[in-house]
C-alpha atoms as a PDB file:
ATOM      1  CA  UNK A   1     -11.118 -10.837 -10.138  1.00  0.00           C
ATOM      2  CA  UNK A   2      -8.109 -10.921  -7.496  1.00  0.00           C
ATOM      3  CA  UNK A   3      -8.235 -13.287  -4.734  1.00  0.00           C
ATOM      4  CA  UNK A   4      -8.226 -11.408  -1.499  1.00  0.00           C
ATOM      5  CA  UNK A   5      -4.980 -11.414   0.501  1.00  0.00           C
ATOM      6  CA  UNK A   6      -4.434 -14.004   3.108  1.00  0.00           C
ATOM      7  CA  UNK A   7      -5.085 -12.911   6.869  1.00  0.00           C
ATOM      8  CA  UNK A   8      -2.138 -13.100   8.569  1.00  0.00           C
ATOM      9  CA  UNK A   9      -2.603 -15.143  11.835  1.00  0.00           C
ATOM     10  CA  UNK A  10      -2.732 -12.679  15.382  1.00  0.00           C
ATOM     11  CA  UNK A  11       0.087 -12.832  17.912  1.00  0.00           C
ATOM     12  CA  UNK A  12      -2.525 -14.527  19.738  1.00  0.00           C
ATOM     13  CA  UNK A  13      -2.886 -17.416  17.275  1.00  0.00           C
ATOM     14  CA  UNK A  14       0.324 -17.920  16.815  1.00  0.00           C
ATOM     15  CA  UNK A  15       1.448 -18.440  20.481  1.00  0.00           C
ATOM     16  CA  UNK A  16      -1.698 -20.964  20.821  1.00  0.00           C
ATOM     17  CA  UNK A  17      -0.490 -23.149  17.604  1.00  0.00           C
ATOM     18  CA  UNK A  18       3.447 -22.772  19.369  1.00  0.00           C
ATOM     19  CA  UNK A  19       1.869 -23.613  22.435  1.00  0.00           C
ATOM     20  CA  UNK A  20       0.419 -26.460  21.228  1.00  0.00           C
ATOM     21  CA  UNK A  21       3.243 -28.060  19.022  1.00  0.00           C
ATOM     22  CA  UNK A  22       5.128 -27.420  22.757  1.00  0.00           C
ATOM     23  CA  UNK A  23       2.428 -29.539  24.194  1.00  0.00           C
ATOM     24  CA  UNK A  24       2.681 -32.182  21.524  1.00  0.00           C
ATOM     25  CA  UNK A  25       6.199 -32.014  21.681  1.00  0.00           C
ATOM     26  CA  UNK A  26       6.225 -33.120  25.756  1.00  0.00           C
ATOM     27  CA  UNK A  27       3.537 -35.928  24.801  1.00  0.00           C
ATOM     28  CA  UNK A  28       6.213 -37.846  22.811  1.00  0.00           C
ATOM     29  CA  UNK A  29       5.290 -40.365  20.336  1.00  0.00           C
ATOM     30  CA  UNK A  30       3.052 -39.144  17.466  1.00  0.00           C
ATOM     31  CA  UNK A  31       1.284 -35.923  16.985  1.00  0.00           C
ATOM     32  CA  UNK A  32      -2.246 -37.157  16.025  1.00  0.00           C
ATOM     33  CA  UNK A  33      -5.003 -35.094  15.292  1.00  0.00           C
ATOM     34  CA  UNK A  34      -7.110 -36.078  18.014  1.00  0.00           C
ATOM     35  CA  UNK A  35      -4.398 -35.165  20.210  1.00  0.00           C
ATOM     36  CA  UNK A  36      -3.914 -32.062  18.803  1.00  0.00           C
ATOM     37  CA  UNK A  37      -7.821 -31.347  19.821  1.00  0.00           C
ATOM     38  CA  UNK A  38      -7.596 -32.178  22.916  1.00  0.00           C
ATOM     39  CA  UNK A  39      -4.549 -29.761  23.905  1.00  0.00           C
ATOM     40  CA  UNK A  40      -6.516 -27.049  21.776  1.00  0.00           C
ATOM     41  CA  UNK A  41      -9.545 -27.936  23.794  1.00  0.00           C
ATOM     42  CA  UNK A  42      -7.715 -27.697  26.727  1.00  0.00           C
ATOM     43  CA  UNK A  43      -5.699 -24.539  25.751  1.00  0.00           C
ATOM     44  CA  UNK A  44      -9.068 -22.804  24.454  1.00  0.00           C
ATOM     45  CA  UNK A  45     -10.947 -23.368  27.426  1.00  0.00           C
ATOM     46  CA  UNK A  46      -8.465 -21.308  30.377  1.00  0.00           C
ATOM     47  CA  UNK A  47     -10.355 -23.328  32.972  1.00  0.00           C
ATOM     48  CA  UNK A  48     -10.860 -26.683  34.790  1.00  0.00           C
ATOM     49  CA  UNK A  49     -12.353 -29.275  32.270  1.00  0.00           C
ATOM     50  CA  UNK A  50     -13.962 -32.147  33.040  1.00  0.00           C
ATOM     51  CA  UNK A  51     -12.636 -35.200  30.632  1.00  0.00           C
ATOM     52  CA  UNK A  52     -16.116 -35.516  29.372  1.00  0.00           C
ATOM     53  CA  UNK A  53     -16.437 -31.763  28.331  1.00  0.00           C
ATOM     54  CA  UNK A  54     -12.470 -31.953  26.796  1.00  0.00           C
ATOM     55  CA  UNK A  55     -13.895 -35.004  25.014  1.00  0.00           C
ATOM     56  CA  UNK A  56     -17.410 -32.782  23.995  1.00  0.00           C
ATOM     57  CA  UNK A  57     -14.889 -29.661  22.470  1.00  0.00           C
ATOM     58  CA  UNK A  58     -12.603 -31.976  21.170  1.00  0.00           C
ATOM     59  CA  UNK A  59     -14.643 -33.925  18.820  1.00  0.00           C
ATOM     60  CA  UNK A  60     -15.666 -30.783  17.340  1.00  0.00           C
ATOM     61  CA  UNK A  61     -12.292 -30.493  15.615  1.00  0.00           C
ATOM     62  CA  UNK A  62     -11.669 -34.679  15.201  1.00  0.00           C
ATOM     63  CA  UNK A  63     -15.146 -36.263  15.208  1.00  0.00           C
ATOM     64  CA  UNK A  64     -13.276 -39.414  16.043  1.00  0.00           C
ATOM     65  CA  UNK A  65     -11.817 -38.924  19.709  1.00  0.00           C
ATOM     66  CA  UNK A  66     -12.471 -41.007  22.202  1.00  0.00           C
ATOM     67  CA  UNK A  67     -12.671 -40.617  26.055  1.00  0.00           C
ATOM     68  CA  UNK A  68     -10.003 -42.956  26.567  1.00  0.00           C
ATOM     69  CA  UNK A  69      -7.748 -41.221  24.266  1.00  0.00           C
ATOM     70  CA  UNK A  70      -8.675 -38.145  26.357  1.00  0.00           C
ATOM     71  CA  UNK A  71      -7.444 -39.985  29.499  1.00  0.00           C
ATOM     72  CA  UNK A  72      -4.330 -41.215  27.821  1.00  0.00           C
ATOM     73  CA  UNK A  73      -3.353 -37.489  27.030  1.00  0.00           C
ATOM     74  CA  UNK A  74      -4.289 -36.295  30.103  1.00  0.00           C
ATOM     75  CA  UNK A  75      -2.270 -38.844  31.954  1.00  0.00           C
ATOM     76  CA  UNK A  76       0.678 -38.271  29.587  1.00  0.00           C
ATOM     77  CA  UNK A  77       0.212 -34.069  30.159  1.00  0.00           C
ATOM     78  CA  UNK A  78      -0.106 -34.555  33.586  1.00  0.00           C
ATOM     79  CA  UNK A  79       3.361 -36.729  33.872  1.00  0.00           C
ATOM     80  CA  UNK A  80       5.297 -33.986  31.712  1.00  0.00           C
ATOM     81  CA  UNK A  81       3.280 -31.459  34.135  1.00  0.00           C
ATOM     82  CA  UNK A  82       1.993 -29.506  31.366  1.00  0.00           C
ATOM     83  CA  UNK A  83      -1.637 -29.474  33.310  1.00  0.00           C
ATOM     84  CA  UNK A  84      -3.501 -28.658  36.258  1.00  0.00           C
ATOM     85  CA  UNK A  85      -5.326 -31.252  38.327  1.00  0.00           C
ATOM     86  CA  UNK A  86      -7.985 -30.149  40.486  1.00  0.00           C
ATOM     87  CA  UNK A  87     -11.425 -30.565  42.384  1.00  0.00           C
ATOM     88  CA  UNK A  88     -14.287 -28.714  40.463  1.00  0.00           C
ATOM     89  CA  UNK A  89     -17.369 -27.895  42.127  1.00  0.00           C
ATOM     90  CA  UNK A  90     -19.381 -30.924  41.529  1.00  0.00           C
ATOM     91  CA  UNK A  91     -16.465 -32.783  43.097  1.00  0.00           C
ATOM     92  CA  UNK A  92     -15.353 -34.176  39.944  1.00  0.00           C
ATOM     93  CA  UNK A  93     -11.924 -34.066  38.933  1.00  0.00           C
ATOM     94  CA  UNK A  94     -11.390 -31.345  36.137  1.00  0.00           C
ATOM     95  CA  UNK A  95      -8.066 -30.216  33.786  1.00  0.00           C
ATOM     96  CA  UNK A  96      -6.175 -27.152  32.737  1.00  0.00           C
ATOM     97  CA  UNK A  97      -3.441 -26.827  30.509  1.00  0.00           C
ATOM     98  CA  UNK A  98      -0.896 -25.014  33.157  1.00  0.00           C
ATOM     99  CA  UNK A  99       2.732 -25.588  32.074  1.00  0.00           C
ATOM    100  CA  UNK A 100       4.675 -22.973  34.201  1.00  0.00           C
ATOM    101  CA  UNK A 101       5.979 -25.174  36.524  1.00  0.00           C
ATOM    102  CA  UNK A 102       5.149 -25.996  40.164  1.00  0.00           C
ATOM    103  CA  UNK A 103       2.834 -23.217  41.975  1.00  0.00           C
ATOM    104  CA  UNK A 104      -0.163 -22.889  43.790  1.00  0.00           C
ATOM    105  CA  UNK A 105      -3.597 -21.738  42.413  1.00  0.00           C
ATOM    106  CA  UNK A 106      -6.412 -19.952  43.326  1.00  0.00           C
ATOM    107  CA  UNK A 107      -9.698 -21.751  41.685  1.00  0.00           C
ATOM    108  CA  UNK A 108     -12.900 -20.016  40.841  1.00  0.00           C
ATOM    109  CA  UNK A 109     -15.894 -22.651  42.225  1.00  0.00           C
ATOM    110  CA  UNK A 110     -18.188 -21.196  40.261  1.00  0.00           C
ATOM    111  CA  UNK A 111     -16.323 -21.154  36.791  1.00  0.00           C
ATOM    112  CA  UNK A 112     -13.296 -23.218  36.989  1.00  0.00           C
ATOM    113  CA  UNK A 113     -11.009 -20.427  36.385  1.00  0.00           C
ATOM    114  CA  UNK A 114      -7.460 -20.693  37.752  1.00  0.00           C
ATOM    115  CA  UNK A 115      -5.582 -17.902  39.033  1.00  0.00           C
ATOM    116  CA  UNK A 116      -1.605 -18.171  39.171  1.00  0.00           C
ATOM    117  CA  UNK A 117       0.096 -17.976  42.496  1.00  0.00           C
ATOM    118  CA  UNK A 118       3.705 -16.819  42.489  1.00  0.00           C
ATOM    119  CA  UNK A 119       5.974 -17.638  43.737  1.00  0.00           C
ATOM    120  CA  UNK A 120       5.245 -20.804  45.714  1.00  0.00           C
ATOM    121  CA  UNK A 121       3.768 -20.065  48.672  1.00  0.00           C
ATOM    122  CA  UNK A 122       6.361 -22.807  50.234  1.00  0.00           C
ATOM    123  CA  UNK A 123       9.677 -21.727  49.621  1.00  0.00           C
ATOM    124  CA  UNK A 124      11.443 -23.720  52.198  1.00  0.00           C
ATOM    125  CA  UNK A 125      11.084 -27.527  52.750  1.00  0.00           C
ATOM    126  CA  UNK A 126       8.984 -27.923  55.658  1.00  0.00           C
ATOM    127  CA  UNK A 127       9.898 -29.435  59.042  1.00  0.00           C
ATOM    128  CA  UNK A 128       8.186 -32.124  59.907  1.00  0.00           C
ATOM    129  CA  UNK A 129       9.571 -34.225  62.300  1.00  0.00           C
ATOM    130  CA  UNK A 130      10.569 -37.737  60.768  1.00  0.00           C
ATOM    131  CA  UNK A 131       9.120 -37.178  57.519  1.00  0.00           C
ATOM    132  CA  UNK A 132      10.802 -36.542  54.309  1.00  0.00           C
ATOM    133  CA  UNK A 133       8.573 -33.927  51.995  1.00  0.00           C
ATOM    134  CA  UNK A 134       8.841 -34.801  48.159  1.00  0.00           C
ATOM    135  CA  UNK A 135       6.357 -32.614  47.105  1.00  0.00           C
ATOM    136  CA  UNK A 136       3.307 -30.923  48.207  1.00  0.00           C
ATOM    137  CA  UNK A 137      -0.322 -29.526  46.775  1.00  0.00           C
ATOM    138  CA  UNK A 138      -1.772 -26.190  47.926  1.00  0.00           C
ATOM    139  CA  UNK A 139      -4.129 -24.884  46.113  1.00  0.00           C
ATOM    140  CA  UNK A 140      -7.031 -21.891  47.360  1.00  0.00           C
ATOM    141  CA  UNK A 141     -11.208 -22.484  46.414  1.00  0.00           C
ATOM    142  CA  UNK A 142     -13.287 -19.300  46.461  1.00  0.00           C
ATOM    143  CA  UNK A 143     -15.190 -17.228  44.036  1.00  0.00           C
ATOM    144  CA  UNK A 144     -13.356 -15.407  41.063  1.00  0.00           C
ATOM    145  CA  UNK A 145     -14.444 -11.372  40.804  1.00  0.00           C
ATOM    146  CA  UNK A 146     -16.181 -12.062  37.430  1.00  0.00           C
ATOM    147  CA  UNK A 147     -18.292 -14.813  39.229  1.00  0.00           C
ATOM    148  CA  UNK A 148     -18.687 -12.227  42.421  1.00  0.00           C
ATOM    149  CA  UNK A 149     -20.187  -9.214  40.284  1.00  0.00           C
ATOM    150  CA  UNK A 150     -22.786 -11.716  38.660  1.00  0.00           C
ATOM    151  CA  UNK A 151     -21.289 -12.579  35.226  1.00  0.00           C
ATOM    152  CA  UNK A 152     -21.151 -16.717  36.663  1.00  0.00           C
ATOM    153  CA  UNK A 153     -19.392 -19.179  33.740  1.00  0.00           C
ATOM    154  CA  UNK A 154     -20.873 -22.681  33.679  1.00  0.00           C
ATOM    155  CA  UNK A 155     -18.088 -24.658  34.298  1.00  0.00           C
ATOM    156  CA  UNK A 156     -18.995 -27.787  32.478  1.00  0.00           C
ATOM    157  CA  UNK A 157     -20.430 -25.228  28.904  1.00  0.00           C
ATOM    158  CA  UNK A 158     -18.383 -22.608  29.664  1.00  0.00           C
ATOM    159  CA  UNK A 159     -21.804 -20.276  28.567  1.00  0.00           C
ATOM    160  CA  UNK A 160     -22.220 -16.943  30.712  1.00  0.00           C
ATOM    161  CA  UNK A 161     -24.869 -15.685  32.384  1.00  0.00           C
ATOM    162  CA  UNK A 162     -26.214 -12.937  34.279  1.00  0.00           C
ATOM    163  CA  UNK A 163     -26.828 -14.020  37.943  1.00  0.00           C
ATOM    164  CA  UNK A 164     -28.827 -12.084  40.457  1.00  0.00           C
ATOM    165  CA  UNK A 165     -27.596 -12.508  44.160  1.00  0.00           C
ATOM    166  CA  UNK A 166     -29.242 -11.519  47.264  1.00  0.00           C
ATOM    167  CA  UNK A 167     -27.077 -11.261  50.109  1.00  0.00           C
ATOM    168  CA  UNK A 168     -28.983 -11.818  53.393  1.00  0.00           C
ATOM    169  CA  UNK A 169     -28.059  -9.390  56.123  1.00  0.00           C
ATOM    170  CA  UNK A 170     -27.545 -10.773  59.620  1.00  0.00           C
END
């Protein structure tokens, strides 16, 4: 009996795993597994994640993380700007992986998705009389068209379901 050839990764797998050694690579120091989780967590989801859900995914590939070793990563992702830090609808902070450099988003409050906005919707350094800009945060909260048509993503499971709206007319 032959063994059966080995399945060649997709395209698609192999820019996550580059992806995350990239990730790994801007954490510095070593590249544990539970790190490793968490950036796949992060990179699997496409979303804003709250700590506690990153933690939930990621101890389903290293039983052993911790939420503080979630916090360190995000904390050392966020200061190589490899992720996106934003308000989810519960008013909770929640985490994307977003390394593309400095841009504004538009964010599903329904799902947590995050929508790219290019270029920066500030291309000149504002004038503001006696104050010195360094950096700024724009970022745009509405409902994705997945979320409008029904088909709502729980932000914290990431589970769809079928939603029935009503609109009331005036």
């Amino acid at each position: 009996m032959s063994a059966a050839p080995a399945r060649r990764p997709s395209e698609g797998e192999h820019r996550a795993v580059d992806e995350t050694a990239r990730a790994l690579a801007r954490l510095g120091g070593t590249a544990t597994t539970t790190r490793r989780a968490i950036i796949e967590s992060l990179l699997e989801a496409g979303r804003l994640q709250s700590p506690e859900t990153l933690l939930r995914e990621a101890r389903t590939r290293a039983p052993g993380t911790s939420l503080a070793t979630v916090y360190r990563t995000l904390d050392r992702l966020d200061a190589a700007g490899a992720i996106k830090r934003a308000t989810l609808a519960s008013g909770d902070v929640g985490y994307a992986y977003c390394p593309t450099g400095h841009h504004e988003h538009a964010i599903c409050l329904r799902c947590g998705r995050l929508r790219p906005i290019r270029p920066c919707l500030i291309s000149a350094e504002p004038s503001l009389d006696g104050f010195t800009v360094t950096s700024h945060l724009l970022d745009f909260y509405g409902v994705c068209a997945e979320c409008e048509a029904g088909d709502e993503v729980d932000a914290g499971s990431g589970a769809v379901r079928k939603v029935n709206r009503r609109v009331a007319k005036a």
